[in-house]
Protein backbone atom coordinates (compact mmCIF):
# COMPACT_ATOMS: atom_id res chain seq x y z
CA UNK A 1 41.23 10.92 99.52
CA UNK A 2 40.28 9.62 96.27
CA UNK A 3 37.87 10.86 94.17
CA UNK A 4 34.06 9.24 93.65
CA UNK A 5 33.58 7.74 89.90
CA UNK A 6 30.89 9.60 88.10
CA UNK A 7 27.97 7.56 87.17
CA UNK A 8 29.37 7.00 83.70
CA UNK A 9 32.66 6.17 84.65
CA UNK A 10 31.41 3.90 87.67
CA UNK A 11 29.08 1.82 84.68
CA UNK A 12 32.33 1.24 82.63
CA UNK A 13 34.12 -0.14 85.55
CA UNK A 14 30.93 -2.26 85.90
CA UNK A 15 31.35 -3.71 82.34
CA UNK A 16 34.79 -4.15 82.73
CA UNK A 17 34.47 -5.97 85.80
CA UNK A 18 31.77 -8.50 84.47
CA UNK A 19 33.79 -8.80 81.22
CA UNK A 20 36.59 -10.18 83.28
CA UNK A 21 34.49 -12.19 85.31
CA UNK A 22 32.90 -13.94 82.31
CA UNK A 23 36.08 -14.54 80.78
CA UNK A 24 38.02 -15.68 83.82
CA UNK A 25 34.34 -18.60 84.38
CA UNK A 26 34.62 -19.28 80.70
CA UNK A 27 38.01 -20.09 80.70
CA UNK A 28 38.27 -22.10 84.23
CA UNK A 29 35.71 -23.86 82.39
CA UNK A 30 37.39 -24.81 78.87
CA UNK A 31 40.19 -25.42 80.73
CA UNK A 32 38.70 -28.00 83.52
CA UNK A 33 36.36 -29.62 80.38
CA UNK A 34 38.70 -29.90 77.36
CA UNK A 35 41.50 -31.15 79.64
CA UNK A 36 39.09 -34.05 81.52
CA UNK A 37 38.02 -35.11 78.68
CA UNK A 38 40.03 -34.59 75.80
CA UNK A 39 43.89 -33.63 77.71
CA UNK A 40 43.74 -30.50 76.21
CA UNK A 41 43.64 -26.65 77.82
CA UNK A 42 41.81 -23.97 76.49
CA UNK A 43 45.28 -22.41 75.30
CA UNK A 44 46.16 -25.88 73.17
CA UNK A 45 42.98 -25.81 71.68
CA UNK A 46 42.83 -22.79 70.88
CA UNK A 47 46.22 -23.31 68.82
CA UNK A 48 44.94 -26.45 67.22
CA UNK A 49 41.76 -24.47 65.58
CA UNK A 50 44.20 -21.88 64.22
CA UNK A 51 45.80 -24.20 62.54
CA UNK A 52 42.83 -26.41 61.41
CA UNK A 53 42.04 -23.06 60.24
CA UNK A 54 45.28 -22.27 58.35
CA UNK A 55 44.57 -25.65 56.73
CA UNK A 56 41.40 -24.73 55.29
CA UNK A 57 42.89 -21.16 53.53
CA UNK A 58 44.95 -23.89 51.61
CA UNK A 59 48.06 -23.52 54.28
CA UNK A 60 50.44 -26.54 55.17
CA UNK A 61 50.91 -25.13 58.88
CA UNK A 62 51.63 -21.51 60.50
CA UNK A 63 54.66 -19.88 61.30
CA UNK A 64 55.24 -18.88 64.74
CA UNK A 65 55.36 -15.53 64.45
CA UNK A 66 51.84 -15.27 62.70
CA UNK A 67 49.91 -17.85 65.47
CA UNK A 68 51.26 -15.84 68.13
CA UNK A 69 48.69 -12.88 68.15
CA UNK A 70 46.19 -14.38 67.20
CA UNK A 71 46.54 -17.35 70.44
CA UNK A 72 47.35 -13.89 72.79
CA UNK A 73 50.57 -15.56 74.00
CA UNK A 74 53.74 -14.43 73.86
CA UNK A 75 56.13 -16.37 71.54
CA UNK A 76 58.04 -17.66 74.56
CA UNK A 77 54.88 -19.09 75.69
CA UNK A 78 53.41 -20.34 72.25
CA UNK A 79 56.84 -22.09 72.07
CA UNK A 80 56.17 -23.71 75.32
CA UNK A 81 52.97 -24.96 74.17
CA UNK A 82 53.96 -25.79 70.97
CA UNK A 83 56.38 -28.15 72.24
CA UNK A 84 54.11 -29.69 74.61
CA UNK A 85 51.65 -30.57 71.39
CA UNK A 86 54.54 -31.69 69.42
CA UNK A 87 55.63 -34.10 72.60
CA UNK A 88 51.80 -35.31 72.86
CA UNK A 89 52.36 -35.96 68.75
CA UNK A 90 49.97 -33.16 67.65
CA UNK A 91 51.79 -30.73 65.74
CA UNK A 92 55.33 -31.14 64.01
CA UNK A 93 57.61 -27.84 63.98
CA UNK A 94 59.40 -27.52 60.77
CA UNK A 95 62.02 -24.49 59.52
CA UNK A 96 59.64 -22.38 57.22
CA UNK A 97 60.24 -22.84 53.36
CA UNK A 98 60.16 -19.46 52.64
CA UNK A 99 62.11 -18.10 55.62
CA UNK A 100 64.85 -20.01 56.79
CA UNK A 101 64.98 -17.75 59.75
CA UNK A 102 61.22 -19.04 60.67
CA UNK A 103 59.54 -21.85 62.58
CA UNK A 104 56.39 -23.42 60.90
CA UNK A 105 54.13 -25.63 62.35
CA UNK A 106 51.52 -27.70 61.20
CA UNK A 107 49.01 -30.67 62.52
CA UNK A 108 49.58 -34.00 62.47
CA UNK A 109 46.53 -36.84 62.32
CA UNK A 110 46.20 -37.31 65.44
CA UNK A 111 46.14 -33.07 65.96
CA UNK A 112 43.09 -33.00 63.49
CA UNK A 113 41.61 -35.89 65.00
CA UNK A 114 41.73 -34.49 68.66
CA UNK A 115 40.99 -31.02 67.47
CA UNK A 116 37.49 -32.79 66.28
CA UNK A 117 37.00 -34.67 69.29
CA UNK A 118 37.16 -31.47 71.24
CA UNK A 119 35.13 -29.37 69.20
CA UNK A 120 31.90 -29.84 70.07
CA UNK A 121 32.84 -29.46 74.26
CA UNK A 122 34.76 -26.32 73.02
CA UNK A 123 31.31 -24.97 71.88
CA UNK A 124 29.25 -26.41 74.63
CA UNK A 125 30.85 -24.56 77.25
CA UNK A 126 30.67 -21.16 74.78
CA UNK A 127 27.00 -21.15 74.32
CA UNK A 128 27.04 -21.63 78.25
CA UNK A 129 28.88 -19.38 79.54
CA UNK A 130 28.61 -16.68 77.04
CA UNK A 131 24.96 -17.05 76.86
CA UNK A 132 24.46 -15.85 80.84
CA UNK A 133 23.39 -12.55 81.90
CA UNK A 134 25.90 -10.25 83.00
């Protein structure tokens, strides 16, 4: 028979449990949102910010290898995605100047001007979600 949590351990199972619960609302949510109104999911625009944020640190676009982590995809499914965007005429993939061996890719335009379309939904359903009680 398995063995009773103690009252400790049964609280962090608690937290766990609601943090997976408000992440799993927050992102049916950016997902249903961003992609009625602006075709994009959460996962799409979460790679356009990065790069609108690469921008701003003076980069022309991100390599692969470095949006990867920070998207929490793997690079099979970043590539995936990245080709979607590229398709939809949001990003361009390039080889990397400095490393031959290395994808970059950067926003187009039309990626910026989405990515600012969508921003302010993007935030909406943040405050909203992340501002319930557990």
């Amino acid at each position: 028979m398995a063995e009773l949590d103690s009252p400790e351990e049964a609280d962090l199972v608690a937290q766990w449990r609601d943090l997976l619960a408000r992440h799993a609302r927050t992102a049916c949510l950016l997902d249903r949102e961003l992609g009625e109104k602006h075709g994009l999911g959460m996962s799409e625009f979460e790679v356009l910010e990065r790069l609108v944020e690469g921008c701003e640190s003076g980069d022309k676009g991100l390599r692969v290898q470095e949006l990867a982590p920070t998207v929490h995809l793997s690079q099979s499914a970043l590539s995936r995605l990245i080709g979607r965007l590229e398709k939809a005429g949001l990003v361009t993939r390039a080889m990397c100047p400095v490393d031959r061996r290395g994808i970059q890719v950067a926003l187009t335009e039309e990626g910026c001007r989405r990515y600012a379309e969508a921003r302010a939904l993007h935030r909406e359903v943040l405050s909203l979600t992340l501002a319930e009680e557990p």
